[in-house]
PDB file of N, CA and C in Angstrom:
ATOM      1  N   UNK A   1       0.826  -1.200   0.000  1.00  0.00           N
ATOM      2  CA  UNK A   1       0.000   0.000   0.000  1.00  0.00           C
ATOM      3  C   UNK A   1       0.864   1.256   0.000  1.00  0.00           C
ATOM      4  N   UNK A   2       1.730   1.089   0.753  1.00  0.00           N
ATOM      5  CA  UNK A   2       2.833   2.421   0.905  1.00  0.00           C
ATOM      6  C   UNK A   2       3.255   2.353  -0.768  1.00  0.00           C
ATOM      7  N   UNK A   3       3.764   1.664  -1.205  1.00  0.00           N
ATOM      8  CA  UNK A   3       4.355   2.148  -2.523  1.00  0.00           C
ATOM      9  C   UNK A   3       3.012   2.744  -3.737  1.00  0.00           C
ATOM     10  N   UNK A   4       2.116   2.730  -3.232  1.00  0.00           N
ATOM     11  CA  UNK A   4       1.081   2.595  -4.104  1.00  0.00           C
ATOM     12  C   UNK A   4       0.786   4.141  -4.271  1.00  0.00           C
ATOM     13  N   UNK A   5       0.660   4.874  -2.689  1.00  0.00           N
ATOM     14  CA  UNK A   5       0.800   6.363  -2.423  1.00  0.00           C
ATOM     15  C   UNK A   5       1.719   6.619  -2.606  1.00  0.00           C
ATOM     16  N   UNK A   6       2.747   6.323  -2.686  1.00  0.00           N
ATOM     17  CA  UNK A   6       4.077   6.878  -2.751  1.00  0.00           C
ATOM     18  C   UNK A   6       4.151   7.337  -4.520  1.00  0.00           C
ATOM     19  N   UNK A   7       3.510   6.182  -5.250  1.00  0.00           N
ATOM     20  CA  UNK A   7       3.584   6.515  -6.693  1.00  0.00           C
ATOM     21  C   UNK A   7       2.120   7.597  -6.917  1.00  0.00           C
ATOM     22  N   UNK A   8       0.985   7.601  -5.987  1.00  0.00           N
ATOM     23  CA  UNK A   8      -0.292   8.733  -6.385  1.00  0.00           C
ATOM     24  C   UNK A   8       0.441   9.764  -6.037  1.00  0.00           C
ATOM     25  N   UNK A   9       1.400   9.695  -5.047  1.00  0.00           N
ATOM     26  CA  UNK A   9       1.929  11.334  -4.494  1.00  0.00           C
ATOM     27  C   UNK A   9       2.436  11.955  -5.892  1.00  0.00           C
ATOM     28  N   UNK A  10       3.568  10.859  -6.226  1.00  0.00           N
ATOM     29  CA  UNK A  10       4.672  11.385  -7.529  1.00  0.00           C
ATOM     30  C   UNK A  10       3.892  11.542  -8.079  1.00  0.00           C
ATOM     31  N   UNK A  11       2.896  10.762  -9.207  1.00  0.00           N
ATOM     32  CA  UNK A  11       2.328  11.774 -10.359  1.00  0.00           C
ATOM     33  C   UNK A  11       1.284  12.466  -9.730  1.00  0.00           C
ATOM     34  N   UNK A  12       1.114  12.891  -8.758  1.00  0.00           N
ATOM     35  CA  UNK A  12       0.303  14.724  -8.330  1.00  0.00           C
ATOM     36  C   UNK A  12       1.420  15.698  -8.897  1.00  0.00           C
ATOM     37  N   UNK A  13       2.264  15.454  -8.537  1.00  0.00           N
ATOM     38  CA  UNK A  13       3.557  16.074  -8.230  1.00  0.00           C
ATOM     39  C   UNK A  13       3.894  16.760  -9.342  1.00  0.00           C
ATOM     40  N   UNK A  14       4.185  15.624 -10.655  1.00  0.00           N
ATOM     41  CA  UNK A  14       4.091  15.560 -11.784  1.00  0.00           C
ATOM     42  C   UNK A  14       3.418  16.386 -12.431  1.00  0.00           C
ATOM     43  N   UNK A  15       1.885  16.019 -12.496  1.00  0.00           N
ATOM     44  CA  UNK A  15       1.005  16.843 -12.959  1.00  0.00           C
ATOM     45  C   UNK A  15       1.004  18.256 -12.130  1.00  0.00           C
ATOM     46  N   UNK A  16       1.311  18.687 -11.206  1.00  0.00           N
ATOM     47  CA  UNK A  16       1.632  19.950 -10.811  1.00  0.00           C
ATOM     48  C   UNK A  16       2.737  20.455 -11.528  1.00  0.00           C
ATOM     49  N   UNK A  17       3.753  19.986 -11.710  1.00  0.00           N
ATOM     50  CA  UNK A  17       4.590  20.832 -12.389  1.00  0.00           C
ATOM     51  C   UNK A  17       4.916  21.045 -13.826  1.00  0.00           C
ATOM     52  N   UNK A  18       4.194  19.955 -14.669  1.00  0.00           N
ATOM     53  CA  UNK A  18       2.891  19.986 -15.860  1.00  0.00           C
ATOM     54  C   UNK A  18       2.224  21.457 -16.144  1.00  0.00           C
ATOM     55  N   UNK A  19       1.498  21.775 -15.015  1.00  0.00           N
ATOM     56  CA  UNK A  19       0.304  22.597 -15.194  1.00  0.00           C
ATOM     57  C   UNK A  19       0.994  23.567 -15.089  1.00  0.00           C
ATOM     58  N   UNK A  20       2.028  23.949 -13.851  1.00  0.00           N
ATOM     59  CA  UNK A  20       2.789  25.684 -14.095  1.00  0.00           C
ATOM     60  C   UNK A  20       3.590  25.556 -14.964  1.00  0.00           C
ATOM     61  N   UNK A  21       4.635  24.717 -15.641  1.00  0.00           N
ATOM     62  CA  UNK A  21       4.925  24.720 -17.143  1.00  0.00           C
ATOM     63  C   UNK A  21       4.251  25.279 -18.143  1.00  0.00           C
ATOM     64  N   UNK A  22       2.845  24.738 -18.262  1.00  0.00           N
ATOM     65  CA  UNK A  22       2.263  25.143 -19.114  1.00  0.00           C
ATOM     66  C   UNK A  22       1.595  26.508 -18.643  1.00  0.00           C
ATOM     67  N   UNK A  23       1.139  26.970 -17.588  1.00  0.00           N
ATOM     68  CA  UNK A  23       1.102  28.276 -17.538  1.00  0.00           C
ATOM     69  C   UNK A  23       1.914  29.005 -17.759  1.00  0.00           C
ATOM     70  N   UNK A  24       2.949  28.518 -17.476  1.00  0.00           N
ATOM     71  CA  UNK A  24       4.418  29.623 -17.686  1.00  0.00           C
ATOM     72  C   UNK A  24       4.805  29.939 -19.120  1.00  0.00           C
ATOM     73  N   UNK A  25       4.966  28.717 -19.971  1.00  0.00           N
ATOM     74  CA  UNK A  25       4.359  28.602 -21.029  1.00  0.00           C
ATOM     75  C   UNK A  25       3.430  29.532 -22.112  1.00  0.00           C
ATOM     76  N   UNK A  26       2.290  29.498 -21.810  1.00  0.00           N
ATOM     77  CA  UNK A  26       1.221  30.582 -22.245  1.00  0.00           C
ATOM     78  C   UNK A  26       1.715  31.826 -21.708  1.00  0.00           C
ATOM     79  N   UNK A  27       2.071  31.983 -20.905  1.00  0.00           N
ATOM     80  CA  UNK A  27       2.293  33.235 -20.533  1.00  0.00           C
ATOM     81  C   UNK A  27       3.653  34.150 -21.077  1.00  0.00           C
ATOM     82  N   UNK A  28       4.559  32.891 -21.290  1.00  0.00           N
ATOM     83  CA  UNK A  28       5.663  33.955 -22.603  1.00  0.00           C
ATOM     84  C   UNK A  28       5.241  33.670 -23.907  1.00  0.00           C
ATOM     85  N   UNK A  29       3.999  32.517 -24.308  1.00  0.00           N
ATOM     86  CA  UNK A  29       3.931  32.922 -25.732  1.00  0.00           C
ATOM     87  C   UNK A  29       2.898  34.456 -25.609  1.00  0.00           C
ATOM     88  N   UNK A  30       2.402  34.425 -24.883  1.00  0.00           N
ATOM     89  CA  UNK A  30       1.464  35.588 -24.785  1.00  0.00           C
ATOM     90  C   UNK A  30       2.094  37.269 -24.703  1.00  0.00           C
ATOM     91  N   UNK A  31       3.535  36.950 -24.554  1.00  0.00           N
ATOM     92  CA  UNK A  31       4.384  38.094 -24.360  1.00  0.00           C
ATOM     93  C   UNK A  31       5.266  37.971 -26.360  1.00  0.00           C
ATOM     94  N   UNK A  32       4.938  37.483 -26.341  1.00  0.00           N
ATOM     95  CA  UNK A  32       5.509  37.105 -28.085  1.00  0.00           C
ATOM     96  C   UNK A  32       6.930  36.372 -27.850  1.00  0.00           C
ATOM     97  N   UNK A  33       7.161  35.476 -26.955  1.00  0.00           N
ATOM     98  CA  UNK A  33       8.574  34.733 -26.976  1.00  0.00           C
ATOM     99  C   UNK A  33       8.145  33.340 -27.966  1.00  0.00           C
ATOM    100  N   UNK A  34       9.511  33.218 -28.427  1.00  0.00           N
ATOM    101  CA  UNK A  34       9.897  32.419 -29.635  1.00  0.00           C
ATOM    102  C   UNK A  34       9.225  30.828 -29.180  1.00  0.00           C
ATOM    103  N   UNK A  35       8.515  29.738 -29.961  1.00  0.00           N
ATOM    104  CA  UNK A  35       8.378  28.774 -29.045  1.00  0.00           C
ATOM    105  C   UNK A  35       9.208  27.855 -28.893  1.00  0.00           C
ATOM    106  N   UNK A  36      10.855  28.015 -29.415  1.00  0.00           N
ATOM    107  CA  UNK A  36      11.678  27.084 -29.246  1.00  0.00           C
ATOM    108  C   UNK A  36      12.743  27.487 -27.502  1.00  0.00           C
ATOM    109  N   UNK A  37      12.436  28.881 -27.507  1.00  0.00           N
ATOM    110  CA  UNK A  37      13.305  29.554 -26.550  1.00  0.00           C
ATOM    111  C   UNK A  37      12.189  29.073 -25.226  1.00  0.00           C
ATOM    112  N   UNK A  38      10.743  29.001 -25.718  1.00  0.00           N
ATOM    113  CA  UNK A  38      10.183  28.783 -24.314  1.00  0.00           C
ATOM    114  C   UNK A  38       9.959  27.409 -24.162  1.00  0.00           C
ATOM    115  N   UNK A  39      10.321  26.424 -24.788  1.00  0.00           N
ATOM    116  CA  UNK A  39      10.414  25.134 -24.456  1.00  0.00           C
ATOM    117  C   UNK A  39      11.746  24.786 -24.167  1.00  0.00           C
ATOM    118  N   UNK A  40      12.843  25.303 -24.793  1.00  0.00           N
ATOM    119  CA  UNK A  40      14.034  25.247 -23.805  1.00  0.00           C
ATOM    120  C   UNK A  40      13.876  25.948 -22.331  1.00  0.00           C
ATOM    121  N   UNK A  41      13.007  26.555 -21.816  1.00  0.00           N
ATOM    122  CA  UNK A  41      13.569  27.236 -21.193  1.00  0.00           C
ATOM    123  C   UNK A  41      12.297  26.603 -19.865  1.00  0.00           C
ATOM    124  N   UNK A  42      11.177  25.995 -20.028  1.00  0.00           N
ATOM    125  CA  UNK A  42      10.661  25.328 -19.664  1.00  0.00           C
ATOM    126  C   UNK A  42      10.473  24.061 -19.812  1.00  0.00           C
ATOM    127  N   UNK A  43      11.656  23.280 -19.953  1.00  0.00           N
ATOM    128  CA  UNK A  43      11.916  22.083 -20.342  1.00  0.00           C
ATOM    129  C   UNK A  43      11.065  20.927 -20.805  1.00  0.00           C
ATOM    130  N   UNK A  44      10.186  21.339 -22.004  1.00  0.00           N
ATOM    131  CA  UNK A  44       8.791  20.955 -22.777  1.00  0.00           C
ATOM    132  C   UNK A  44       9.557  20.787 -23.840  1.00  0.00           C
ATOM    133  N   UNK A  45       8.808  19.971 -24.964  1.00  0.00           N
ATOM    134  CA  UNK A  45       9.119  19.854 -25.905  1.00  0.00           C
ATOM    135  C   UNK A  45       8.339  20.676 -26.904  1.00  0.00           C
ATOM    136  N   UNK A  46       8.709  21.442 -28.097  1.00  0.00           N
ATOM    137  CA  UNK A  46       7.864  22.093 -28.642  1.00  0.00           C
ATOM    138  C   UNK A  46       6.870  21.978 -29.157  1.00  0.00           C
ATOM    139  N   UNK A  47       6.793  20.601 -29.588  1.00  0.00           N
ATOM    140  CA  UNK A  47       5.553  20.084 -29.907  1.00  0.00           C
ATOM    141  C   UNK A  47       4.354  20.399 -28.631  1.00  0.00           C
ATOM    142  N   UNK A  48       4.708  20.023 -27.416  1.00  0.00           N
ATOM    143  CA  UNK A  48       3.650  20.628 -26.585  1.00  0.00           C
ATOM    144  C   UNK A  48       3.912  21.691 -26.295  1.00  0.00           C
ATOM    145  N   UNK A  49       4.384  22.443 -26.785  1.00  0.00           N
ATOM    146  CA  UNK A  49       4.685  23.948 -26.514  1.00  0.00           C
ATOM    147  C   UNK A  49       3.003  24.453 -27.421  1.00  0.00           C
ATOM    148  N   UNK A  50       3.508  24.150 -28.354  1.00  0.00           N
ATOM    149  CA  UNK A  50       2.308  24.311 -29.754  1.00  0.00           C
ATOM    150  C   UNK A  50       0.842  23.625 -29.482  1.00  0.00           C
ATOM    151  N   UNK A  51       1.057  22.455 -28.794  1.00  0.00           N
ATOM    152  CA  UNK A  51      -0.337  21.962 -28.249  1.00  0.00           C
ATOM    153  C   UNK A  51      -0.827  22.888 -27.412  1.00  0.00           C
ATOM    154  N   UNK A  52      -0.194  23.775 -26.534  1.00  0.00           N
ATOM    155  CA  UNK A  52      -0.856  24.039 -25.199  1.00  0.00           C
ATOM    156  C   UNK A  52      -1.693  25.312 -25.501  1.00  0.00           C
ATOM    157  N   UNK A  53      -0.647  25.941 -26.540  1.00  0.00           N
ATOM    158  CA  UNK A  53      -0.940  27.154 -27.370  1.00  0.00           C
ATOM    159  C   UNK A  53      -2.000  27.295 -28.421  1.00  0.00           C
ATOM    160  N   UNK A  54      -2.355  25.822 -28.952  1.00  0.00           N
ATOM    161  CA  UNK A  54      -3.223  25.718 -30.059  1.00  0.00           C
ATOM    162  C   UNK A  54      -4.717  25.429 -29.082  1.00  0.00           C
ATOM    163  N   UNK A  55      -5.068  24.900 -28.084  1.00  0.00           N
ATOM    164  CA  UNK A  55      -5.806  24.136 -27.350  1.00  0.00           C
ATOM    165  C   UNK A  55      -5.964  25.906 -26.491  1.00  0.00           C
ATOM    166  N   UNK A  56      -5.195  26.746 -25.541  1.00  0.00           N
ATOM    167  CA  UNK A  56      -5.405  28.008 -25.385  1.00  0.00           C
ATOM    168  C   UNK A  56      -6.184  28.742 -26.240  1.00  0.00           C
ATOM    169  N   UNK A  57      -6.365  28.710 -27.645  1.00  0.00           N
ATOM    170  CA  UNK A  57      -6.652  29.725 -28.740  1.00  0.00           C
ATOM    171  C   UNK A  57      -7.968  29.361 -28.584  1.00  0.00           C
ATOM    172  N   UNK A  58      -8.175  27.659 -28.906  1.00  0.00           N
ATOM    173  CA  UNK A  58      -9.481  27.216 -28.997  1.00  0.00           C
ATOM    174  C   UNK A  58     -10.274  27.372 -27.378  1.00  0.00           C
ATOM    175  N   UNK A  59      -9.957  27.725 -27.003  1.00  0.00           N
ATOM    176  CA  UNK A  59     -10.543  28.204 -25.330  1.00  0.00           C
ATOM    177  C   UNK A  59     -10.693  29.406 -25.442  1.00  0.00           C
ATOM    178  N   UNK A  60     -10.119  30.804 -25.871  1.00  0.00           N
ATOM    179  CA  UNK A  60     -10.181  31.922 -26.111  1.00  0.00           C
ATOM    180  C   UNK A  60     -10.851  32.126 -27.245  1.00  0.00           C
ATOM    181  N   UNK A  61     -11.428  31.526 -27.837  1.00  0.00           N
ATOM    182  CA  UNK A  61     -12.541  31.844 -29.266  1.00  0.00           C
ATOM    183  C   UNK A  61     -13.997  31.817 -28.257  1.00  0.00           C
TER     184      UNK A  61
END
């Protein structure tokens, strides 16, 4: 049972630092930064750099 929470803790964890990525994310493409500079720089790959950004737009329509 302990290892069982031990692995629900890690991916909370995970998905927390997921979600401010990707806020952080939106928030320099929203400043006009490059999306290769903000996936280096939020250690994402650009491909979800572009997902998070394309999936944002369709939320803002």
């Amino acid at each position: 049972m302990c290892h069982e929470m031990e692995k629900i803790y890690s991916e909370g964890i995970e998905s927390g630092e997921l979600k401010k990525a990707k806020e952080t994310a939106l928030s320099m493409a929203e400043e006009g930064m490059d999306v290769k500079k903000i996936a280096r720089l939020v250690k994402v790959s650009e491909d979800d750099i572009h997902k998070w950004i394309d999936e944002n737009m369709c939320v803002a329509k």
